[in-house]
N, C-alpha and C. Protein backbone atom coordinates (compact mmCIF):
# COMPACT_ATOMS: atom_id res chain seq x y z
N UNK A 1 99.24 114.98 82.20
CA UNK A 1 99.73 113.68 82.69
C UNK A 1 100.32 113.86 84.08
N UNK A 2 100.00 112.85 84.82
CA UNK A 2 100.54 113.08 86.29
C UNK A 2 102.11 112.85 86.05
N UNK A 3 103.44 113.16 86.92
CA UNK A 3 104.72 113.05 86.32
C UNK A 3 104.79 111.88 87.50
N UNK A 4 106.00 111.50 87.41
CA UNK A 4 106.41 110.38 88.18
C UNK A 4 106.38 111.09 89.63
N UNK A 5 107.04 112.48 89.60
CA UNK A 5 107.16 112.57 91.08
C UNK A 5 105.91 112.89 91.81
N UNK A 6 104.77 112.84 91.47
CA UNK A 6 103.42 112.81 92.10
C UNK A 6 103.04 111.64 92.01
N UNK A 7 102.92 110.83 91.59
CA UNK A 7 103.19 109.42 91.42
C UNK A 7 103.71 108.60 92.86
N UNK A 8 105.01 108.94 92.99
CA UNK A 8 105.39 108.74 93.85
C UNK A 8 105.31 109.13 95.25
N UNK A 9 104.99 110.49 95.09
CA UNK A 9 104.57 111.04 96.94
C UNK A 9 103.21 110.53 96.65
N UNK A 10 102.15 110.39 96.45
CA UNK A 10 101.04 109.72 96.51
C UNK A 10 101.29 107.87 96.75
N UNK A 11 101.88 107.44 96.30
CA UNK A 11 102.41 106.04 96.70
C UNK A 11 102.45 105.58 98.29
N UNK A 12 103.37 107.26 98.44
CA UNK A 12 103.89 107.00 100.09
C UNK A 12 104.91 105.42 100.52
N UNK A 13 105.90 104.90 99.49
CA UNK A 13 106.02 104.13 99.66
C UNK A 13 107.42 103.68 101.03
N UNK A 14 107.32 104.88 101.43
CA UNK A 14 108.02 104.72 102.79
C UNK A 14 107.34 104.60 103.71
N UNK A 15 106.10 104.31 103.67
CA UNK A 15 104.86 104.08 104.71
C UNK A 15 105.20 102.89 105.03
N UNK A 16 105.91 102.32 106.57
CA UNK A 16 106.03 101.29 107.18
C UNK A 16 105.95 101.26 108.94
N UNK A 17 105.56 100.13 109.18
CA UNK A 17 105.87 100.49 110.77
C UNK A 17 107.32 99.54 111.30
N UNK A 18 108.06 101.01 111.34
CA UNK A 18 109.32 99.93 111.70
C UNK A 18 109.22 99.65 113.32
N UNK A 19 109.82 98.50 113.49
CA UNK A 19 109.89 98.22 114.89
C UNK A 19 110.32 98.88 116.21
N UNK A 20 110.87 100.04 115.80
CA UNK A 20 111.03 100.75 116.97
C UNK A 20 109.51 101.50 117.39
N UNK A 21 108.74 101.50 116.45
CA UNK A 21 107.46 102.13 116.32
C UNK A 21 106.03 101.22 116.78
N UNK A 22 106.81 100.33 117.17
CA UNK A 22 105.68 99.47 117.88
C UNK A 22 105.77 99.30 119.52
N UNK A 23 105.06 99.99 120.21
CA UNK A 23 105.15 100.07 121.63
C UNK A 23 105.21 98.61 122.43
N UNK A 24 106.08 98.56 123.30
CA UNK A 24 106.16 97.78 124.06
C UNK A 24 105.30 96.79 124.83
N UNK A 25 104.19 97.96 124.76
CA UNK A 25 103.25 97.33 125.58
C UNK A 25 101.95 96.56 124.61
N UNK A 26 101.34 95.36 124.77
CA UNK A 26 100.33 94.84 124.50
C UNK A 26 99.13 95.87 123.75
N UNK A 27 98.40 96.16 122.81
CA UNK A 27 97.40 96.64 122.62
C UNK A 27 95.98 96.58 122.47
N UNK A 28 95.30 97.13 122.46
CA UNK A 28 94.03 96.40 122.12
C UNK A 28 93.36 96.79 120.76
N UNK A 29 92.67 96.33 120.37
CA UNK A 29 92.45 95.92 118.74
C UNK A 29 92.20 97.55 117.78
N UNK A 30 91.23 98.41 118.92
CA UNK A 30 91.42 99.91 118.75
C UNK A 30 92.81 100.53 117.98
N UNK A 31 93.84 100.51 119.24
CA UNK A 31 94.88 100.63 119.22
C UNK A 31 95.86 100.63 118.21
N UNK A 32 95.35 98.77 117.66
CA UNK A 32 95.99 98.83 116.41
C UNK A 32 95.93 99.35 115.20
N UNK A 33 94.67 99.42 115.06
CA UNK A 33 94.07 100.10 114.27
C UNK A 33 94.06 101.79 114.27
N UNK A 34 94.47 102.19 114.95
CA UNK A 34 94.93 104.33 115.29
C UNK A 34 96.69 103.94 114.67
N UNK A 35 97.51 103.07 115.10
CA UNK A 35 98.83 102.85 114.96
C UNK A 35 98.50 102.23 112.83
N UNK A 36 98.14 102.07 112.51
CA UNK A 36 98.19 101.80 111.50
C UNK A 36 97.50 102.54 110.24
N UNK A 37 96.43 102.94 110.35
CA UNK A 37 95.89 104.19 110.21
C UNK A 37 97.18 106.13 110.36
N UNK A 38 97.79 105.58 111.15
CA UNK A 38 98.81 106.82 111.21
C UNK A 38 99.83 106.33 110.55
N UNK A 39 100.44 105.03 110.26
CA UNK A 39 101.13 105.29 109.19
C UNK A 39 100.77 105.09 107.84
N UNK A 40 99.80 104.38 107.21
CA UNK A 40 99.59 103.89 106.23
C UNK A 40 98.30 104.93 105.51
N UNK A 41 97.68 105.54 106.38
CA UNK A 41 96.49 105.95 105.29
C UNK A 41 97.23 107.64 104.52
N UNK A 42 98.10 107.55 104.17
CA UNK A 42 98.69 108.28 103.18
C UNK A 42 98.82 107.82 101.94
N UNK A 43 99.01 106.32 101.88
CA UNK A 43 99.04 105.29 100.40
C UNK A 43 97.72 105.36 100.43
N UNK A 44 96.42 105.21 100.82
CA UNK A 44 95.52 104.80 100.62
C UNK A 44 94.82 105.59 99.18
N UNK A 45 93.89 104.71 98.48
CA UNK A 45 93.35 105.12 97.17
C UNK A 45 92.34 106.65 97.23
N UNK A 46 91.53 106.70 98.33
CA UNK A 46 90.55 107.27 98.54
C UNK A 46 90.23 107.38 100.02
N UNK A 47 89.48 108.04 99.86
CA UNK A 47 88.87 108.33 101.73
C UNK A 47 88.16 107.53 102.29
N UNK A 48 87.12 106.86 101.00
CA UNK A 48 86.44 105.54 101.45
C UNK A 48 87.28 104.03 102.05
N UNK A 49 88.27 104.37 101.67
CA UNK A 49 89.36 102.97 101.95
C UNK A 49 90.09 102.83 103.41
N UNK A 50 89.37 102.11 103.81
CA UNK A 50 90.41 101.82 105.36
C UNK A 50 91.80 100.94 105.19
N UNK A 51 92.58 101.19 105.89
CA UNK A 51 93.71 100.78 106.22
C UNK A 51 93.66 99.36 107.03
N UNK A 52 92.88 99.09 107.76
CA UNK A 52 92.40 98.04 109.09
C UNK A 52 91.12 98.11 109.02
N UNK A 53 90.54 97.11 109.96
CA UNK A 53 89.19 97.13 110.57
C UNK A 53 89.26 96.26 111.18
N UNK A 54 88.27 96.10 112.53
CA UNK A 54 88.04 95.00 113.01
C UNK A 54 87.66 93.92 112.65
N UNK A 55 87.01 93.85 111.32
CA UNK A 55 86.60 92.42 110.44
C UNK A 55 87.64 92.30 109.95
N UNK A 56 88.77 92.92 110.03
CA UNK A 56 89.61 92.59 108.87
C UNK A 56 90.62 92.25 109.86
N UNK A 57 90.90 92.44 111.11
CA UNK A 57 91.58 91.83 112.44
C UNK A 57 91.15 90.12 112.44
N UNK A 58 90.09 90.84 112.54
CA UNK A 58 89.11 89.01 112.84
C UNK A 58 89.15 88.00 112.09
N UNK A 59 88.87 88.45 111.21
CA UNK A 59 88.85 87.27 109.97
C UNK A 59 90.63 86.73 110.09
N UNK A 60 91.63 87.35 110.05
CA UNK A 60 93.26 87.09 110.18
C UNK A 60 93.32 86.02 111.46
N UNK A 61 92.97 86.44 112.62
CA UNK A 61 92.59 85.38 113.44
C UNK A 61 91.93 84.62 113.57
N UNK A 62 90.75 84.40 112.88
CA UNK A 62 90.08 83.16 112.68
C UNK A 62 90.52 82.49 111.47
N UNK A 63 91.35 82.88 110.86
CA UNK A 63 91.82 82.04 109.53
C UNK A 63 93.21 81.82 109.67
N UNK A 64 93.55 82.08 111.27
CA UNK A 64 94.81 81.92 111.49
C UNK A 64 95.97 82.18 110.69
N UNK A 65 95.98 83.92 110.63
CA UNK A 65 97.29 83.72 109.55
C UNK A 65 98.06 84.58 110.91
N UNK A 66 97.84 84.63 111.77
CA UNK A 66 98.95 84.75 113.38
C UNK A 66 98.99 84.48 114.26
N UNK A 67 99.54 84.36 115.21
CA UNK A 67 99.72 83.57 116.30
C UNK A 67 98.41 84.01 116.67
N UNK A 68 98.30 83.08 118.25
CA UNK A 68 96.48 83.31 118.67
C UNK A 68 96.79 84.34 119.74
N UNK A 69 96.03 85.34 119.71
CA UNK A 69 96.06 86.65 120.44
C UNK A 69 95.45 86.00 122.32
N UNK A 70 96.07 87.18 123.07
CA UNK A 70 95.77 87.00 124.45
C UNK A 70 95.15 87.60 124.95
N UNK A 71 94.21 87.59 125.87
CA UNK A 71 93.48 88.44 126.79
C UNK A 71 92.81 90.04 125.43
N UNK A 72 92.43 89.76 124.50
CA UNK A 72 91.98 90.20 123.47
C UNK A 72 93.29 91.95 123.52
N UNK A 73 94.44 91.19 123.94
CA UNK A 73 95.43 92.30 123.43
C UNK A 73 96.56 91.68 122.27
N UNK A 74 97.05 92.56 121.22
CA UNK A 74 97.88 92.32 120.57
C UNK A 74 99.60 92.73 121.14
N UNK A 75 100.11 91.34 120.90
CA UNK A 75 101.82 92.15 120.87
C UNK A 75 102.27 92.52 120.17
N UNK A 76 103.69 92.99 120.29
CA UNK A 76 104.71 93.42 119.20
C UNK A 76 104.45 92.33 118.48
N UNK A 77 105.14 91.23 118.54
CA UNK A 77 104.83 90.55 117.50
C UNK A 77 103.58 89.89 116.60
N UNK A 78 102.47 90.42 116.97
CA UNK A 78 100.96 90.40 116.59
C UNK A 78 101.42 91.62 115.26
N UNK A 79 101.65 93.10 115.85
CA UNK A 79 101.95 93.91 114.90
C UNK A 79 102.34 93.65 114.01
N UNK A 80 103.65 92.93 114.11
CA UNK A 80 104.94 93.10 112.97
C UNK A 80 104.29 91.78 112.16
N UNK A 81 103.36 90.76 112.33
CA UNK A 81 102.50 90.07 111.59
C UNK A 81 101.80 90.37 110.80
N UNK A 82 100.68 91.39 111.46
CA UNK A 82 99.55 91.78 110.79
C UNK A 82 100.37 93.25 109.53
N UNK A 83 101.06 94.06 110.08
CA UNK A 83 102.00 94.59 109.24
C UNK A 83 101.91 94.15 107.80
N UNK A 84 103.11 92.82 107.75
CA UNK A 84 103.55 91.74 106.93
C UNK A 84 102.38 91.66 106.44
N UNK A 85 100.98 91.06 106.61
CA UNK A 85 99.75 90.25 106.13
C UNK A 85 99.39 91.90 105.15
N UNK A 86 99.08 93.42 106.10
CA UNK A 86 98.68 94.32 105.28
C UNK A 86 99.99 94.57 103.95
N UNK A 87 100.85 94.18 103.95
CA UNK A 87 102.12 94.57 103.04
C UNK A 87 101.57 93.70 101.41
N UNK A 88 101.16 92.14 101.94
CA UNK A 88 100.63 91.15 101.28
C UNK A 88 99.33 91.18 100.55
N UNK A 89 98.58 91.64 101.55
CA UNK A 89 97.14 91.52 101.11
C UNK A 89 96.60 92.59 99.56
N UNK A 90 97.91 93.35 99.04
CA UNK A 90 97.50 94.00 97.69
C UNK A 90 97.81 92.92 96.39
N UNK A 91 98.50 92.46 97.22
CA UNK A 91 99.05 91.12 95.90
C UNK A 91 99.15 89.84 95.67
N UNK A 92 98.34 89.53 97.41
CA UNK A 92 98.27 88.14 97.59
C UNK A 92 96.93 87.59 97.92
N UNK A 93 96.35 86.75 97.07
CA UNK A 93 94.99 85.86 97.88
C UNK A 93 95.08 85.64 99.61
N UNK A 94 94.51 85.71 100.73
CA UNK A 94 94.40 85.37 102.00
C UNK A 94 94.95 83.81 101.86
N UNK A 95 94.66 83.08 101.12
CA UNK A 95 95.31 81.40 101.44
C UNK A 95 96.59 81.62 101.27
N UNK A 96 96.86 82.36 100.31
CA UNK A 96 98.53 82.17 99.71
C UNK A 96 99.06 83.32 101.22
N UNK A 97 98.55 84.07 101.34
CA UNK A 97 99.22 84.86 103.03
C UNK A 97 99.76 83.96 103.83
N UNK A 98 98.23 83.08 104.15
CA UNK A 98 98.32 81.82 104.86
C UNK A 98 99.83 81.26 105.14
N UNK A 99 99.86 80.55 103.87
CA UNK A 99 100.86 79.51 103.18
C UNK A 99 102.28 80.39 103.49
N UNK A 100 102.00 81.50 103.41
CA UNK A 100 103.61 82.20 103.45
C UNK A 100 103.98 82.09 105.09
N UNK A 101 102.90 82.64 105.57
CA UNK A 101 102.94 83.15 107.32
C UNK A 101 103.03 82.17 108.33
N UNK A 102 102.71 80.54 107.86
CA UNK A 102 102.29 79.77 108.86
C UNK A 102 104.22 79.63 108.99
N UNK A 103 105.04 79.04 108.00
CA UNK A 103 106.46 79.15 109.00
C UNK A 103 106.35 79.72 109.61
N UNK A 104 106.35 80.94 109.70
CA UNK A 104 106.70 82.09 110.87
C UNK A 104 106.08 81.84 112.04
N UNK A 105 104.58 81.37 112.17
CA UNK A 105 104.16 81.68 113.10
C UNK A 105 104.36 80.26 113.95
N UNK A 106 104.28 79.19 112.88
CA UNK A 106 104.64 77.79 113.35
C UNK A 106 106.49 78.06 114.46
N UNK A 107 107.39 78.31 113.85
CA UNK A 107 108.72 79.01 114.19
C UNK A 107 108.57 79.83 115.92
N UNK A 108 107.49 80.86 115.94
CA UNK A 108 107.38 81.88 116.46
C UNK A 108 106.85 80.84 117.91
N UNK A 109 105.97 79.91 117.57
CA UNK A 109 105.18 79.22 118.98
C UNK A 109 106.18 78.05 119.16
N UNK A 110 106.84 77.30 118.47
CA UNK A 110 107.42 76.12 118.53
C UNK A 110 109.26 76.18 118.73
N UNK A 111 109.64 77.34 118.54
CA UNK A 111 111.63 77.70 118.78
C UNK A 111 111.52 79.10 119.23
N UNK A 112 112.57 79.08 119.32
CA UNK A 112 113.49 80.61 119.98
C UNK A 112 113.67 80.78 118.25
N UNK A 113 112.54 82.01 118.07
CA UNK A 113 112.64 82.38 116.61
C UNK A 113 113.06 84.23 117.09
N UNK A 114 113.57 84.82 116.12
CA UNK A 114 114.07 86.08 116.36
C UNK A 114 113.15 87.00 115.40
N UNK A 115 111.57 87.27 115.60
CA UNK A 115 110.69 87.36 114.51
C UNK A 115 111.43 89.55 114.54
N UNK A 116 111.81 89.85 115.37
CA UNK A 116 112.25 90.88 115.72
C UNK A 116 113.42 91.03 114.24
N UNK A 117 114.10 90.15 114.08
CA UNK A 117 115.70 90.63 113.24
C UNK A 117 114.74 90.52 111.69
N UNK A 118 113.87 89.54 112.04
CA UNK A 118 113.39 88.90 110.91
C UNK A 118 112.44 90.18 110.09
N UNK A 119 111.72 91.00 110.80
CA UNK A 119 110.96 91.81 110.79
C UNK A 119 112.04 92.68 110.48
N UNK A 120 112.85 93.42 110.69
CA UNK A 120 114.12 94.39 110.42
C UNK A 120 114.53 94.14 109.36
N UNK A 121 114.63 92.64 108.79
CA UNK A 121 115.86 92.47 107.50
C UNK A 121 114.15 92.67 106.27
N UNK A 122 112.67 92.39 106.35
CA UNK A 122 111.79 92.35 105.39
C UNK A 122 111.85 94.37 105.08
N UNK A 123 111.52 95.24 106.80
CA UNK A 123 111.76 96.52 106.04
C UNK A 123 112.63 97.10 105.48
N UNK A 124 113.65 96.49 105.88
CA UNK A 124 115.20 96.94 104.63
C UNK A 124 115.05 96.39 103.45
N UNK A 125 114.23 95.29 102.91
CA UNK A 125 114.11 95.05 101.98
C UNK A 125 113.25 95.77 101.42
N UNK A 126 112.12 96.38 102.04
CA UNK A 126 111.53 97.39 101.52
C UNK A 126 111.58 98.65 101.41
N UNK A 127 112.74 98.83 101.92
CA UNK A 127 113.44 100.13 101.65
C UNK A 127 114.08 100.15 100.56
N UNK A 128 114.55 99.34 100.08
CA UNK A 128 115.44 98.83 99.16
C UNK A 128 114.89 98.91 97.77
N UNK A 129 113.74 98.41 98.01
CA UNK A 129 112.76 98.00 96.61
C UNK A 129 111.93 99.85 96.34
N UNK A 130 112.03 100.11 97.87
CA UNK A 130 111.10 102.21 97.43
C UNK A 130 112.40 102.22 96.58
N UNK A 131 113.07 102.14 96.73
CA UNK A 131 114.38 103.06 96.08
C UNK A 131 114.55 102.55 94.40
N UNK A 132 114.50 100.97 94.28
CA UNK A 132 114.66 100.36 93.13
C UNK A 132 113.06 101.01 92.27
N UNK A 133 112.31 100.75 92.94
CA UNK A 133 110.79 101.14 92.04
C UNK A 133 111.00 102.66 91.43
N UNK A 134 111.43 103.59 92.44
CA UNK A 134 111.57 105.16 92.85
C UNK A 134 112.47 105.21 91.63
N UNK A 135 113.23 104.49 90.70
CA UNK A 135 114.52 104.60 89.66
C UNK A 135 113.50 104.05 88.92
N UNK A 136 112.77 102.96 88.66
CA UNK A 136 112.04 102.32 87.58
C UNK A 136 110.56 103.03 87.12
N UNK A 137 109.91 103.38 87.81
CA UNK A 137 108.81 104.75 87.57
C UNK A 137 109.29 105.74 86.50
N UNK A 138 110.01 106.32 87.36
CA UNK A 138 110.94 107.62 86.72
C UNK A 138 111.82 107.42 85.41
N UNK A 139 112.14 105.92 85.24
CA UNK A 139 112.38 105.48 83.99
C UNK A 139 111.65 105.48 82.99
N UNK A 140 110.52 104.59 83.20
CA UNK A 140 109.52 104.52 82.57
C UNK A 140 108.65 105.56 82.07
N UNK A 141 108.87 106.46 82.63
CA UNK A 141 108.16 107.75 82.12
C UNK A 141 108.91 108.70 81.52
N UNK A 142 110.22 108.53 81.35
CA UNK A 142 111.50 109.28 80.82
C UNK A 142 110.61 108.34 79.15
N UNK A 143 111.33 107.06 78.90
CA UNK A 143 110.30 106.49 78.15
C UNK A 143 109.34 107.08 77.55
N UNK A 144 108.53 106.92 77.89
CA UNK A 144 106.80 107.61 77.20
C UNK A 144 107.02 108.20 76.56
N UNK A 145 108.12 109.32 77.29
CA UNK A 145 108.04 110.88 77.26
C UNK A 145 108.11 111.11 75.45
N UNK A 146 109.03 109.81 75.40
CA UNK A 146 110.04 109.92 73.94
C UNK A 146 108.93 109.48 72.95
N UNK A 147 108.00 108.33 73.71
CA UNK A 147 107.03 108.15 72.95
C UNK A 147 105.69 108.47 71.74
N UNK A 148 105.18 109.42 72.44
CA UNK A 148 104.24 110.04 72.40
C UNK A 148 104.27 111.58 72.38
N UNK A 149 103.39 112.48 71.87
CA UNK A 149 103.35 113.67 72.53
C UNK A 149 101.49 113.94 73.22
N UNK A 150 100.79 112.79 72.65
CA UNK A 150 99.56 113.02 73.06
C UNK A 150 99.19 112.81 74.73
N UNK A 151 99.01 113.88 75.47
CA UNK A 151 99.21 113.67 77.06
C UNK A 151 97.99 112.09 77.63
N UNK A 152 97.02 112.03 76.77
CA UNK A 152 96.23 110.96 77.04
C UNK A 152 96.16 109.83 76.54
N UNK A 153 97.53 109.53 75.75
CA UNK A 153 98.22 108.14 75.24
C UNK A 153 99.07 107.85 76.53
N UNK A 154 99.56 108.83 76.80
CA UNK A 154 101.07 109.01 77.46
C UNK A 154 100.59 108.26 78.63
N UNK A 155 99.53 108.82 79.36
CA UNK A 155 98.91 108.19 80.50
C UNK A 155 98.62 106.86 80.09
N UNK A 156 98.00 106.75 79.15
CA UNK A 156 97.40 104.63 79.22
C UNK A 156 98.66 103.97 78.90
N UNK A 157 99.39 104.56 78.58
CA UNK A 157 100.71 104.01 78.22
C UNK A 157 101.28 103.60 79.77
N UNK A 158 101.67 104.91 80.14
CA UNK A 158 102.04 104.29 81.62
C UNK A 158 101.08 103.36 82.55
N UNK A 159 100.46 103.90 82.73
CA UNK A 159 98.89 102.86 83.36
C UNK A 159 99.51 101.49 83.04
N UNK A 160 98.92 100.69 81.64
CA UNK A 160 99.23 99.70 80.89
C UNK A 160 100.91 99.30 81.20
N UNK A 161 102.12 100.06 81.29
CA UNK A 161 103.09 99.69 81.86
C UNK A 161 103.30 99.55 82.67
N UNK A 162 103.14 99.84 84.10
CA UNK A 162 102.85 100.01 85.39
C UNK A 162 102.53 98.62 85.84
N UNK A 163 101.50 98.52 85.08
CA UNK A 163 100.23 96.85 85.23
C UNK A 163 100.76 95.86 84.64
N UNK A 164 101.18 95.96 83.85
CA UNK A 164 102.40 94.96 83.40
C UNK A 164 102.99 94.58 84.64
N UNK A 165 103.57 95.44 84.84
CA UNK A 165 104.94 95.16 85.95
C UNK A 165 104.32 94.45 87.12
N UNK A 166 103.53 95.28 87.72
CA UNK A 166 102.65 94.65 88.89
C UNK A 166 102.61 92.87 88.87
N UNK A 167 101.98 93.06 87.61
CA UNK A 167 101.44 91.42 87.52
C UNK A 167 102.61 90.54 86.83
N UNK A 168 103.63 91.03 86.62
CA UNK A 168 104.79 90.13 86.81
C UNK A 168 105.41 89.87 87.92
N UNK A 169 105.52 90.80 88.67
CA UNK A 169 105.93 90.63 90.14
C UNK A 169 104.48 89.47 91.29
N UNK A 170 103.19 90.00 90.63
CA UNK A 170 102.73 89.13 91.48
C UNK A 170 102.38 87.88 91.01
N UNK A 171 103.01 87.79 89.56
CA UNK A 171 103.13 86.28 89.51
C UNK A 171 104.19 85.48 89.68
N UNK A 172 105.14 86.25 89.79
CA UNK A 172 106.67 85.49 90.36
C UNK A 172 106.10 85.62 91.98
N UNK A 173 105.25 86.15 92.70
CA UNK A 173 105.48 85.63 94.23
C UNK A 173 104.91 84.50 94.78
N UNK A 174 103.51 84.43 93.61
CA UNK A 174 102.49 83.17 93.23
C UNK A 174 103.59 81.77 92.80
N UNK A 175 104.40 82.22 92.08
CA UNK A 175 105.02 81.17 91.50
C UNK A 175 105.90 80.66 92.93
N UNK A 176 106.46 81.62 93.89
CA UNK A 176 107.27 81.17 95.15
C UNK A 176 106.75 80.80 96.00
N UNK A 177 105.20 81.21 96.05
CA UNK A 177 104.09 81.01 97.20
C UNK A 177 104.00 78.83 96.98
N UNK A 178 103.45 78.88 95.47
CA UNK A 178 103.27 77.67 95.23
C UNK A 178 104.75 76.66 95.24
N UNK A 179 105.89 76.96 94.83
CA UNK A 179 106.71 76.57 95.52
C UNK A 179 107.46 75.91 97.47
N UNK A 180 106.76 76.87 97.59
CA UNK A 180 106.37 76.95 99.44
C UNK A 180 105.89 75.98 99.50
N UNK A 181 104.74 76.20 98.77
CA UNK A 181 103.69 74.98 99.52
C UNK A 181 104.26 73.70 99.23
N UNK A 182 104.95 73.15 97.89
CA UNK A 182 104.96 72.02 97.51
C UNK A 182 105.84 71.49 98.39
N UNK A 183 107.28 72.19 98.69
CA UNK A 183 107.98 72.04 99.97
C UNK A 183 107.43 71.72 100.83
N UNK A 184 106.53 72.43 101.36
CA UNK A 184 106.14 72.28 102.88
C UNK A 184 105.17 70.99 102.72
N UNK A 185 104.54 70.54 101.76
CA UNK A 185 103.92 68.96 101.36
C UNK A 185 104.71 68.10 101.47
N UNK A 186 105.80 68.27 101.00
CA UNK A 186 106.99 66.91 100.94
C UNK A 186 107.99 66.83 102.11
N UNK A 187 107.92 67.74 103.18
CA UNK A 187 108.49 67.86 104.46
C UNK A 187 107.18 67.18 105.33
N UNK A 188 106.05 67.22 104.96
CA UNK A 188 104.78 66.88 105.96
C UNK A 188 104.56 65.73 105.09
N UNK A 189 105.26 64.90 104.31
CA UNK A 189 105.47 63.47 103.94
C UNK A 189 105.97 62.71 104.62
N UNK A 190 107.59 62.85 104.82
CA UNK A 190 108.65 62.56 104.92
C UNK A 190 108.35 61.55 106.89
């Protein structure tokens, strides 16, 4: 049975790009893609699995889930978007991204929005949650442990618990996503 703490360094769930880690300067779509690729393809499933791609740039901008890019360079705040959208995209449909991202980006073109503090207080929250998960894993497999002695129960056991969890969490974000929206219907009433 794999133990929790392989579990967890395979997770990589401190894989983020915090904002000091996003260069100042404008990039181009390459670019983003080497900067994201260096932090993230440590979580990744397999070797076949990219982190980015240019269809996967494109399609975000033509389905507008960020502001509209310039002179085909990305900014800091292009990053700390597309970031957010890759953070999303394991647990969220692209519409429901949508639906989450357009405040922000609506905010970002239309006020003096601070997408900078805003971006700071989401990775502390995800620092927060490595740490809460990093206690609930390691629980859960303390668990089993007591369970079972057959090492290939022990595994579907966790598997099957694991997936549980997942899909409670991504149906409470579904449940806030659709909340969002109904709000943002009855404000575009009013």
């Amino acid at each position: 049975m794999i133990n929790s703490a392989d579990i967890l360094q395979k997770l990589a769930l401190e894989s983020n790009i915090r904002q000091e880690e996003i260069p100042d300067i404008d990039l181009y779509m390459d670019q983003v893609i080497q900067l994201f690729d260096a932090k993230f393809e440590k979580s990744l499933r397999n070797t076949e699995e990219k982190v980015l791609t240019k269809t996967m740039i494109n399609n975000y901008a033509k389905g507008k889930l960020f502001i509209p890019i310039k002179n085909k360079k990305y900014s800091k705040e292009h990053i700390m978007l597309i970031s957010m959208i890759y953070q999303l995209k394991g647990a969220l449909s692209i519409n429901d991204i949508k639906a989450i991202l357009a405040p922000v980006n609506e905010r970002i073109e239309t006020e003096k929005f601070e997408l900078e503090s805003f971006y700071s207080t989401l990775i502390e929250l995800q620092q927060k949650n490595t740490n809460n998960i990093t206690d609930q894993i390691k629980r859960q497999e303390q668990e089993i442990e007591q369970l079972t002695t057959d090492e290939e129960l022990k595994q579907v056991l966790f598997i099957s618990a694991l997936a549980n969890i997942s899909n409670a969490y991504r149906k409470a974000a579904e449940i806030l996503v659709n909340d969002l929206l109904e709000n943002n219907k009855i404000k575009g009433e009013k």
